[in-house]
PDB file of N, CA and C in Angstrom:
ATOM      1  N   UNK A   1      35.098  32.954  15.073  1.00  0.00           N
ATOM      2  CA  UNK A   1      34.106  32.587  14.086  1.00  0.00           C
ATOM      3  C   UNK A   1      33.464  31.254  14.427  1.00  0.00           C
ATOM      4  N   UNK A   2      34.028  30.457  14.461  1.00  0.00           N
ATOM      5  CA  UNK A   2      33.841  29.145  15.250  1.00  0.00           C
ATOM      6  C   UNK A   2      32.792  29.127  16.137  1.00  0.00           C
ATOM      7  N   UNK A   3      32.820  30.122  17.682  1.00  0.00           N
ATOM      8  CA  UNK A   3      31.650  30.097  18.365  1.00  0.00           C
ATOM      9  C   UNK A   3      30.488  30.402  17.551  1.00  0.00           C
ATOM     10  N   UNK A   4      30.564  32.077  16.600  1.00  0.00           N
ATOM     11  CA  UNK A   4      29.330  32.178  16.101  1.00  0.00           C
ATOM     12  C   UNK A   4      29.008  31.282  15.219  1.00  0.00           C
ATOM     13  N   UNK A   5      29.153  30.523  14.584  1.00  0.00           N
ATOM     14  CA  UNK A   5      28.583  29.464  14.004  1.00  0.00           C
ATOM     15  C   UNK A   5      28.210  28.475  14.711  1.00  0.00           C
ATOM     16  N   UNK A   6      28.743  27.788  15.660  1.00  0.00           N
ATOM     17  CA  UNK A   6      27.688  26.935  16.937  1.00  0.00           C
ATOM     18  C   UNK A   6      26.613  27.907  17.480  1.00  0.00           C
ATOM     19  N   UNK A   7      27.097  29.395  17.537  1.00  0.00           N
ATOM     20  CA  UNK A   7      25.592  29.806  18.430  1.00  0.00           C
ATOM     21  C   UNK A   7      24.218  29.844  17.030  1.00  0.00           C
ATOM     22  N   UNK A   8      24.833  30.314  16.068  1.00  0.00           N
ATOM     23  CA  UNK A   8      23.957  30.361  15.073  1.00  0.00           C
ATOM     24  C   UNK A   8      23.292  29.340  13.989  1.00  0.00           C
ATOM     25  N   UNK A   9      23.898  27.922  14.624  1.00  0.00           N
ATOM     26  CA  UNK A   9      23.338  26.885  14.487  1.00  0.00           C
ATOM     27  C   UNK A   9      22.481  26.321  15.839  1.00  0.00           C
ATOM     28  N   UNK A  10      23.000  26.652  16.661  1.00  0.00           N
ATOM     29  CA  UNK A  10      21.762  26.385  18.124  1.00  0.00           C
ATOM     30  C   UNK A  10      20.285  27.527  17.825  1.00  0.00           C
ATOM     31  N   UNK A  11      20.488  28.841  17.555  1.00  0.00           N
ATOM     32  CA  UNK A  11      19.503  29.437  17.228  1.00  0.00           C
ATOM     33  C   UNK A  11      18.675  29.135  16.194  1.00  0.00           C
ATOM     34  N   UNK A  12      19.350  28.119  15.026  1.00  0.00           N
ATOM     35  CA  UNK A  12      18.132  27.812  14.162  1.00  0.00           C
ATOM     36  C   UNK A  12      17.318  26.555  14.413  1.00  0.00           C
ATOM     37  N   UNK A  13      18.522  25.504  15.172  1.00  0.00           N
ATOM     38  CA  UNK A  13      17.355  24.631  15.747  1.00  0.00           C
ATOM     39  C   UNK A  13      16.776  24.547  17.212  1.00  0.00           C
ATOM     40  N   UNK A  14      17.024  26.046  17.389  1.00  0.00           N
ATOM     41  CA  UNK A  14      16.102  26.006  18.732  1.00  0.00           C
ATOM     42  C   UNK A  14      14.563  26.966  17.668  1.00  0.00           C
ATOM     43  N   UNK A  15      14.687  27.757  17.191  1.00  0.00           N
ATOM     44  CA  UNK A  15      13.607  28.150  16.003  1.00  0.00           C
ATOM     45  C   UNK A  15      13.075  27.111  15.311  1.00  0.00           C
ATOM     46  N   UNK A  16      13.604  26.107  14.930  1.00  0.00           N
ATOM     47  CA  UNK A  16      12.965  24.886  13.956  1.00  0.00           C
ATOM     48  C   UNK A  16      12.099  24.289  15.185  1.00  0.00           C
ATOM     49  N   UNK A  17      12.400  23.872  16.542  1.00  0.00           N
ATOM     50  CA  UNK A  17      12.131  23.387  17.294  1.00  0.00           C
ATOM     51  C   UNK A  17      10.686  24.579  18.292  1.00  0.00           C
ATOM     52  N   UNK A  18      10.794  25.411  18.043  1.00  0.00           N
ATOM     53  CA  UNK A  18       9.482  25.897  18.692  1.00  0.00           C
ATOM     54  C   UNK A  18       8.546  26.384  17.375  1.00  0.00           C
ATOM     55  N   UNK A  19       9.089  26.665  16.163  1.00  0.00           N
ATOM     56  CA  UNK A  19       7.975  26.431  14.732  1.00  0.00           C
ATOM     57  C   UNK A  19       7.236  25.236  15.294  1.00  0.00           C
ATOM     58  N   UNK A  20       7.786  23.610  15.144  1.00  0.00           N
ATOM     59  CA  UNK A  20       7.092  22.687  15.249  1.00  0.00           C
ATOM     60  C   UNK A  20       6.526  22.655  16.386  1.00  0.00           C
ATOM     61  N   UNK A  21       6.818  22.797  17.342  1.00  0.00           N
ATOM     62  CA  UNK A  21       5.677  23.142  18.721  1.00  0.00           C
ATOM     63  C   UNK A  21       4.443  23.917  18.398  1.00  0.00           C
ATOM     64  N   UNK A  22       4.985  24.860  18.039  1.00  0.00           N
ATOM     65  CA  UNK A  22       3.563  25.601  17.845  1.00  0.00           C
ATOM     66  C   UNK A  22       2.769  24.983  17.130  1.00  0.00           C
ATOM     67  N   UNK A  23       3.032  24.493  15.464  1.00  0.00           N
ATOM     68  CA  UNK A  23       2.932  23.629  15.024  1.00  0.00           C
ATOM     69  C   UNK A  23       1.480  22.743  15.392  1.00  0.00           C
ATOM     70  N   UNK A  24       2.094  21.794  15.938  1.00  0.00           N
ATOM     71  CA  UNK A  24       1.355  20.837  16.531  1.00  0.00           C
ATOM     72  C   UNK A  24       0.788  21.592  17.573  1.00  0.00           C
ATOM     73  N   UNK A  25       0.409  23.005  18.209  1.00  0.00           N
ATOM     74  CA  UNK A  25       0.225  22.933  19.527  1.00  0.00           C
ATOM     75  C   UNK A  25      -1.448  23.632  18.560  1.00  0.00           C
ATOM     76  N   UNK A  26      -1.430  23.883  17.450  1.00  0.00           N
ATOM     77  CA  UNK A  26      -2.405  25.022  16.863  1.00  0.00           C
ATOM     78  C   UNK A  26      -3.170  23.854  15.397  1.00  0.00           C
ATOM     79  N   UNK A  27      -2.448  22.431  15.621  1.00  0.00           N
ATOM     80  CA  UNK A  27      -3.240  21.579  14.549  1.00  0.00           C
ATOM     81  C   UNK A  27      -4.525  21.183  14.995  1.00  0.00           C
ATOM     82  N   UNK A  28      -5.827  20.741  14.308  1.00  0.00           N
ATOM     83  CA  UNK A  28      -6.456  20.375  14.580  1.00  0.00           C
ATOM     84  C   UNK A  28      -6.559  18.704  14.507  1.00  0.00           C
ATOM     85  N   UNK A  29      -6.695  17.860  15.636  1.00  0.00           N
ATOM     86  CA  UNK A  29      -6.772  16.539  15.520  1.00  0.00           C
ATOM     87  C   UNK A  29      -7.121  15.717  14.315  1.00  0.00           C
ATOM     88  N   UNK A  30      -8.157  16.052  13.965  1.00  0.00           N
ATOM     89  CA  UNK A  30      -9.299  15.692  13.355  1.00  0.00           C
ATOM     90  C   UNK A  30      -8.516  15.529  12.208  1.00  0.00           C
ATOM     91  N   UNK A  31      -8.093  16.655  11.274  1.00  0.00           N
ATOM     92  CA  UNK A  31      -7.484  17.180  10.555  1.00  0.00           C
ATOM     93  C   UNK A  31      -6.347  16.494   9.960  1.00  0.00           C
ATOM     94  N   UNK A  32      -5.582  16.638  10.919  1.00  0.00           N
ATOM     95  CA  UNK A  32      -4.602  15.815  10.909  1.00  0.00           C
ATOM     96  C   UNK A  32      -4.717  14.406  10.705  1.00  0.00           C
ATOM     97  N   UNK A  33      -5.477  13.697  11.277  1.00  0.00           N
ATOM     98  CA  UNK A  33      -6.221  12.180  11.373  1.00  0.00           C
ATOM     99  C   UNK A  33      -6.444  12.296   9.467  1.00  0.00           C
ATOM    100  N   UNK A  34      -7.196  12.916   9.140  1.00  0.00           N
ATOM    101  CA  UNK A  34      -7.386  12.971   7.696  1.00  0.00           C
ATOM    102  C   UNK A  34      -6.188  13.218   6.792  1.00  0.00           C
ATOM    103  N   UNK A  35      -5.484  14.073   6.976  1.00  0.00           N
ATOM    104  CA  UNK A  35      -3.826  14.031   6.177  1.00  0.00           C
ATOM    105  C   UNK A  35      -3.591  12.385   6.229  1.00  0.00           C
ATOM    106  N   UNK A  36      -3.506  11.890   7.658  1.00  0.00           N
ATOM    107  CA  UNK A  36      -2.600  11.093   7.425  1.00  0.00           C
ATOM    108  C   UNK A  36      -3.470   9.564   7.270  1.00  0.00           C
ATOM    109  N   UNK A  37      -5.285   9.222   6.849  1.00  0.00           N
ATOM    110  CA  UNK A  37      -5.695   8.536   6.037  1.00  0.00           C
ATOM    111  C   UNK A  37      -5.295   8.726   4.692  1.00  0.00           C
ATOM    112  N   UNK A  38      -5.447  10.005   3.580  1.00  0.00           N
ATOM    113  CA  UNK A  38      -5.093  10.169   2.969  1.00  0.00           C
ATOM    114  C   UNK A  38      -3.555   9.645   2.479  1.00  0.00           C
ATOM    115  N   UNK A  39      -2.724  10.204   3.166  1.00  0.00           N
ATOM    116  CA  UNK A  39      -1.772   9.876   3.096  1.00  0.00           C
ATOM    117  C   UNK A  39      -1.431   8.200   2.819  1.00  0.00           C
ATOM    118  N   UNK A  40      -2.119   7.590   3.634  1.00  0.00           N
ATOM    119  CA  UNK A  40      -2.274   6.286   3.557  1.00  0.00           C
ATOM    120  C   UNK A  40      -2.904   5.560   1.959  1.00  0.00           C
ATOM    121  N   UNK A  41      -3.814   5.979   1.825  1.00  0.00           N
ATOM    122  CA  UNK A  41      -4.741   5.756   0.827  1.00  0.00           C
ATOM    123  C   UNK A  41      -3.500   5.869  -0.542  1.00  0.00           C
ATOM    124  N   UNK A  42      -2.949   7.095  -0.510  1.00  0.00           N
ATOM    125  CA  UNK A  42      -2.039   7.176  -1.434  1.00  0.00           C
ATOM    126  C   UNK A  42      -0.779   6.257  -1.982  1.00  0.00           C
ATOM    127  N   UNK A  43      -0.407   6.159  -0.373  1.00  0.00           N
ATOM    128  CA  UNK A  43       1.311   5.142  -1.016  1.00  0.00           C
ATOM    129  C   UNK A  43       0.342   3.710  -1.036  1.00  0.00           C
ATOM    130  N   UNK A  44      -0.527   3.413  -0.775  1.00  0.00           N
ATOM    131  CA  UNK A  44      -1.418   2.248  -0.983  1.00  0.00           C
ATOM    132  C   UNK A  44      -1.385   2.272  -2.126  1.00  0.00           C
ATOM    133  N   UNK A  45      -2.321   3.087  -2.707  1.00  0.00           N
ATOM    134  CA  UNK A  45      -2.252   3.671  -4.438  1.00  0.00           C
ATOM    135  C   UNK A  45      -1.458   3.276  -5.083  1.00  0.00           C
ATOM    136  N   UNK A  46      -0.388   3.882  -4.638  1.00  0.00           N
ATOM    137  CA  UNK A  46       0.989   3.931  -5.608  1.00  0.00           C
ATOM    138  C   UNK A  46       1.431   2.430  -5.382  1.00  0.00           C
ATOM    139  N   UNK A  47       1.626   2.065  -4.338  1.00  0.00           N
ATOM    140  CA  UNK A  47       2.463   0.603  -4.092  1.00  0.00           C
ATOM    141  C   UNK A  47       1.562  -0.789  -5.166  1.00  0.00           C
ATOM    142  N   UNK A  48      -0.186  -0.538  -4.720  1.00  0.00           N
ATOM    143  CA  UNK A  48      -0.295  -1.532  -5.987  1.00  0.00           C
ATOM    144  C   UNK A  48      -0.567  -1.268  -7.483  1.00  0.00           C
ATOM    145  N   UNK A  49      -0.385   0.461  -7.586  1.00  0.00           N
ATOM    146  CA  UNK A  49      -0.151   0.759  -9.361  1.00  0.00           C
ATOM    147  C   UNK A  49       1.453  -0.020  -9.801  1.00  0.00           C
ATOM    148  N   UNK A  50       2.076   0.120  -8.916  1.00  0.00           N
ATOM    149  CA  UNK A  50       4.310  -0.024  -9.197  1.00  0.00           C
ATOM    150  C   UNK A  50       4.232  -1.663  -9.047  1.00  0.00           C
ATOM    151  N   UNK A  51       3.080  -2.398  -8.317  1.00  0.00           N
ATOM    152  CA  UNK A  51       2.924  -4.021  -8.732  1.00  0.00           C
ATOM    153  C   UNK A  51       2.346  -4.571  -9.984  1.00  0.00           C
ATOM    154  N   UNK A  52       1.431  -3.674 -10.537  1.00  0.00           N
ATOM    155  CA  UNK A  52       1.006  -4.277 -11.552  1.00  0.00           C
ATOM    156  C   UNK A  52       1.974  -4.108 -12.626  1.00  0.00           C
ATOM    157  N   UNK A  53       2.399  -2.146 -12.779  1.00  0.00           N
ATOM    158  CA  UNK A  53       3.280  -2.077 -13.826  1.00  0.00           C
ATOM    159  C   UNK A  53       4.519  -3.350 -13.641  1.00  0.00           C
ATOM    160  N   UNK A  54       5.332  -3.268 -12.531  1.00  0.00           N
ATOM    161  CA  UNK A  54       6.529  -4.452 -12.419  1.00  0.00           C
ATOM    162  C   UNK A  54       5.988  -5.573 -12.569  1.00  0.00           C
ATOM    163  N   UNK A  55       4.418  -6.253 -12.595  1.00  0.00           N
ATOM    164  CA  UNK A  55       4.214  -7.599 -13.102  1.00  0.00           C
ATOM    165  C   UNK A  55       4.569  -7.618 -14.405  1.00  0.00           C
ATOM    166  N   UNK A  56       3.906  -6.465 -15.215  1.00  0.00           N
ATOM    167  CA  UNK A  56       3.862  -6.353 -16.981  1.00  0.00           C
ATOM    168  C   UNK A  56       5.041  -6.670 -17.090  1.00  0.00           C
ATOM    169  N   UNK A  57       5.857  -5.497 -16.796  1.00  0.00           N
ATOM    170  CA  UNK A  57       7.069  -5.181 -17.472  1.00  0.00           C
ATOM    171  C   UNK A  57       8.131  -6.859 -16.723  1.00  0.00           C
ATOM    172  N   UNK A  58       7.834  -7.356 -16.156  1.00  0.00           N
ATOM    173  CA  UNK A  58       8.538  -8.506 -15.792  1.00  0.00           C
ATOM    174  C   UNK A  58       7.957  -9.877 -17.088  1.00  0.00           C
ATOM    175  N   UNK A  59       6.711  -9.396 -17.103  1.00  0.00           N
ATOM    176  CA  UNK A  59       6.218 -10.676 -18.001  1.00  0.00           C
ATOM    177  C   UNK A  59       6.641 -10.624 -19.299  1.00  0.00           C
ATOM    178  N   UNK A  60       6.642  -9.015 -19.771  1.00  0.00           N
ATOM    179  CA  UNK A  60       7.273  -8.371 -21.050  1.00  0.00           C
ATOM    180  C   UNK A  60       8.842  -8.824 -21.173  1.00  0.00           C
ATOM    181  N   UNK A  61       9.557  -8.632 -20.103  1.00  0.00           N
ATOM    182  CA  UNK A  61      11.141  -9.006 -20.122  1.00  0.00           C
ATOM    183  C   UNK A  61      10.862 -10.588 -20.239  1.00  0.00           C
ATOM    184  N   UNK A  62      10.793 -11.259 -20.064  1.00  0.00           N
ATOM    185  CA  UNK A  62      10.467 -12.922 -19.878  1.00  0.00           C
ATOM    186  C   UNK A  62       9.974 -12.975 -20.960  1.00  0.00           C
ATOM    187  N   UNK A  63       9.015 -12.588 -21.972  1.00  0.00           N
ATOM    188  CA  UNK A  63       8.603 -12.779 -23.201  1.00  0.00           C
ATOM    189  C   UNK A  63      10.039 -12.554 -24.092  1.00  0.00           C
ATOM    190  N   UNK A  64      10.508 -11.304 -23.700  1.00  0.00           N
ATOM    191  CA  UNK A  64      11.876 -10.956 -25.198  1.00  0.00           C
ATOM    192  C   UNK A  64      13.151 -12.133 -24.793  1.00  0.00           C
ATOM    193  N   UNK A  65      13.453 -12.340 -23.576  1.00  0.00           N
ATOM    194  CA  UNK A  65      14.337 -12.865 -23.136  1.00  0.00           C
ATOM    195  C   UNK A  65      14.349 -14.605 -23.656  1.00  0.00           C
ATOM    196  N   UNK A  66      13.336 -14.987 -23.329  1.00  0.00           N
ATOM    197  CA  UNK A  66      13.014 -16.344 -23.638  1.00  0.00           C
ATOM    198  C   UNK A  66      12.239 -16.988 -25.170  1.00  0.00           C
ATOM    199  N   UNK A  67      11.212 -15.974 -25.130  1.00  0.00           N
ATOM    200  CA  UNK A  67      10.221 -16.747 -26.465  1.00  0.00           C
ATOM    201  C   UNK A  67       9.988 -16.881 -26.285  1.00  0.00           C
ATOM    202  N   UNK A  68       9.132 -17.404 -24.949  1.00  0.00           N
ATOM    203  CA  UNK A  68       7.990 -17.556 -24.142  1.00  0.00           C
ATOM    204  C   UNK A  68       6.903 -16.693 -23.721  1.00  0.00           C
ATOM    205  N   UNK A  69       5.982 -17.539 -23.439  1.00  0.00           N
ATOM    206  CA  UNK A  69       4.850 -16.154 -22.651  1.00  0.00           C
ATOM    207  C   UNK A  69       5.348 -16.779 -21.267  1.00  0.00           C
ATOM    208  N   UNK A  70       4.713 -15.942 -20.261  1.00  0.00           N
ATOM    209  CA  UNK A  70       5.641 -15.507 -18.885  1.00  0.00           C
ATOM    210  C   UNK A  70       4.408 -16.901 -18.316  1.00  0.00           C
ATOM    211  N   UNK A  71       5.227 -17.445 -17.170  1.00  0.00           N
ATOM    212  CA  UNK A  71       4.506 -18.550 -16.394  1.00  0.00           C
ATOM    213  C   UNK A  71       3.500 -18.308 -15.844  1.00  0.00           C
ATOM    214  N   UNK A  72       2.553 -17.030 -15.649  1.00  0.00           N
ATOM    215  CA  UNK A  72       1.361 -16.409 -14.787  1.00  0.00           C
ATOM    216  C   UNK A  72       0.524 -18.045 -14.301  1.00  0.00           C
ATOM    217  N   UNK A  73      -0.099 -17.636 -13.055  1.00  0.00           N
ATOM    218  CA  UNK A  73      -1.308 -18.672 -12.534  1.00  0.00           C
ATOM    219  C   UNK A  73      -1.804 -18.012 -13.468  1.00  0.00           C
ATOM    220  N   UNK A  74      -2.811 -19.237 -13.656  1.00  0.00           N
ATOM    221  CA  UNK A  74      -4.301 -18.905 -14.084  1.00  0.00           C
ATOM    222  C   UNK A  74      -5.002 -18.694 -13.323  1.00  0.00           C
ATOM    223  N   UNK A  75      -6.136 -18.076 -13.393  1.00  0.00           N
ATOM    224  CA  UNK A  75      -7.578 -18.087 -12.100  1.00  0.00           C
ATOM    225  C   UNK A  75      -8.012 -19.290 -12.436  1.00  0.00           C
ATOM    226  N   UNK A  76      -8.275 -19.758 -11.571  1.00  0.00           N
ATOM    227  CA  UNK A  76      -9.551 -21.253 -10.939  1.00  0.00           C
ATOM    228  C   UNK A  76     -10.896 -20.736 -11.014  1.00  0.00           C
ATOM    229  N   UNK A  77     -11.848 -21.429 -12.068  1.00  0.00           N
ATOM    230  CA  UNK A  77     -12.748 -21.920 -12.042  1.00  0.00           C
ATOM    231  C   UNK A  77     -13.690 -22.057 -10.941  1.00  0.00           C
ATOM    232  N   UNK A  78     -14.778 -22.159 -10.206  1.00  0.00           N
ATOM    233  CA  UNK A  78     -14.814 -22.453  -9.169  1.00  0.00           C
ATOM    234  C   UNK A  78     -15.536 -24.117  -9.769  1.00  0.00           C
ATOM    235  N   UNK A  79     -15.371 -25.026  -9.050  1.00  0.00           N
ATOM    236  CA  UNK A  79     -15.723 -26.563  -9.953  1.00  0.00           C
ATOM    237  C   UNK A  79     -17.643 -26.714  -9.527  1.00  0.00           C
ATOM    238  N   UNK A  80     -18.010 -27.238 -10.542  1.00  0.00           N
ATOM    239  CA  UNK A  80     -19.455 -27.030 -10.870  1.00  0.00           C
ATOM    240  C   UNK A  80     -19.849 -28.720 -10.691  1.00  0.00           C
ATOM    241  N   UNK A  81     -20.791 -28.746  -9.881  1.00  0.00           N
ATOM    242  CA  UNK A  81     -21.783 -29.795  -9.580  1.00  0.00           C
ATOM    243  C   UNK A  81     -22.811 -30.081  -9.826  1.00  0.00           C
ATOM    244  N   UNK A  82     -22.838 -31.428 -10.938  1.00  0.00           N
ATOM    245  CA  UNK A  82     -24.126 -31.270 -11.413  1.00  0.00           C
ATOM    246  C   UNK A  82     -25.196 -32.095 -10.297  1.00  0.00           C
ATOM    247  N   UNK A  83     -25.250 -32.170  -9.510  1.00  0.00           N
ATOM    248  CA  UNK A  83     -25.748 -32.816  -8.332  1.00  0.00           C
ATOM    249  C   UNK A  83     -26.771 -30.865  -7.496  1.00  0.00           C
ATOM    250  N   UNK A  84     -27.747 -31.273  -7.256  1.00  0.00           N
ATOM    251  CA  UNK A  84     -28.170 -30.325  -6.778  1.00  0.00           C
ATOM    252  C   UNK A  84     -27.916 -29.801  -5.309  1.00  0.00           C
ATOM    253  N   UNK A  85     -27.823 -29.184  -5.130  1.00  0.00           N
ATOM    254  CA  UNK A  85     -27.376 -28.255  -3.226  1.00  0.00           C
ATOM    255  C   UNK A  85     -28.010 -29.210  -2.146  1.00  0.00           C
ATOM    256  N   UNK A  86     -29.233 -29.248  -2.523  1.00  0.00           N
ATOM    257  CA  UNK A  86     -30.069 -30.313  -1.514  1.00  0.00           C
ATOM    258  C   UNK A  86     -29.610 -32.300  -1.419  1.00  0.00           C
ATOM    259  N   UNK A  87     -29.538 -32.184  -2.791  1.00  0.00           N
ATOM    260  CA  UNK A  87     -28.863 -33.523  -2.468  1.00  0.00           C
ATOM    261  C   UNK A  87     -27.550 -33.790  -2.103  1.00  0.00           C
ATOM    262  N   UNK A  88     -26.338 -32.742  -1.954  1.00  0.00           N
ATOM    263  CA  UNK A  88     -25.369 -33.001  -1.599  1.00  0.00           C
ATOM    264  C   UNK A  88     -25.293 -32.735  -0.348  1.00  0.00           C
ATOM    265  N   UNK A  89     -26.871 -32.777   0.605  1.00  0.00           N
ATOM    266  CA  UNK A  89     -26.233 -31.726   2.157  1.00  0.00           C
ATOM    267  C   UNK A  89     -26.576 -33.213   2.941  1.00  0.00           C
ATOM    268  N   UNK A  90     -24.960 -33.104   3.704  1.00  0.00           N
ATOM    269  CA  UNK A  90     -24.873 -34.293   4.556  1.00  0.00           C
ATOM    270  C   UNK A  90     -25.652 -34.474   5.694  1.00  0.00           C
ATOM    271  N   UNK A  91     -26.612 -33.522   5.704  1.00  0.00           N
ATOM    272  CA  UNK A  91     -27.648 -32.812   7.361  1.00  0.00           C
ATOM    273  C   UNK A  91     -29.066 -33.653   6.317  1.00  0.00           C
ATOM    274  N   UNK A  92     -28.870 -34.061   5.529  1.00  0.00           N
ATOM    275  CA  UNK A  92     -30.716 -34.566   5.032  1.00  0.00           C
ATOM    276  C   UNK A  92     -30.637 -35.734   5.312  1.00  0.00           C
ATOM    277  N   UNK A  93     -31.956 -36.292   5.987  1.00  0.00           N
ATOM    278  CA  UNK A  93     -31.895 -38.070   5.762  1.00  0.00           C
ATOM    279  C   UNK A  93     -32.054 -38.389   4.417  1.00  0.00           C
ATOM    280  N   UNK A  94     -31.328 -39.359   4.525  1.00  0.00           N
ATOM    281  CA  UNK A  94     -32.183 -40.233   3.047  1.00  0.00           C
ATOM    282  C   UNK A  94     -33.319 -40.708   3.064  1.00  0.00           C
ATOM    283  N   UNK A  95     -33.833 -40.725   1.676  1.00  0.00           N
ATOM    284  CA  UNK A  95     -35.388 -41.186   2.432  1.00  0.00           C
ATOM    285  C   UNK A  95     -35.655 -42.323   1.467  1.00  0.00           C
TER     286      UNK A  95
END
């Protein structure tokens, strides 16, 4: 019994092994190139949907835990000059 079970495990991955040959021997490049943008596009997807939810739910735990609101940056401003574009350009003579 012993042998037939090594031969009948060599016969399925010598079968698993020429499926995937063919496989790939009958894909179209192109095709494939597109699965696997897609593919890409997706766990992209997913990886920064599972950052935002784990920001919330981290800021949410830090709110019950503490009594606090959660430490987030703020966005920056960009800083405003009341001096006009032309007079601040170090390329003008003075006149």
């Amino acid at each position: 019994m012993d042998r037939r079970d090594a031969l009948a495990e060599d016969l399925r991955a010598l079968a698993d092994d020429l499926k995937s040959l063919y496989e790939t021997a009958t894909t179209d490049p192109k095709e494939r190139q597109r699965k696997e943008r897609m593919w890409g596009l997706l766990t992209a997807g997913l990886g920064v949907l599972s950052t935002l939810v784990a920001r919330r739910a981290a800021a949410k735990l830090w709110g019950i835990l503490t009594g606090e609101t959660a430490p987030v940056p703020k966005p920056q401003a960009p800083a405003e000059s009341s001096t006009p574009a032309e007079e601040r350009s170090p390329t003008r003579p003075a006149a």
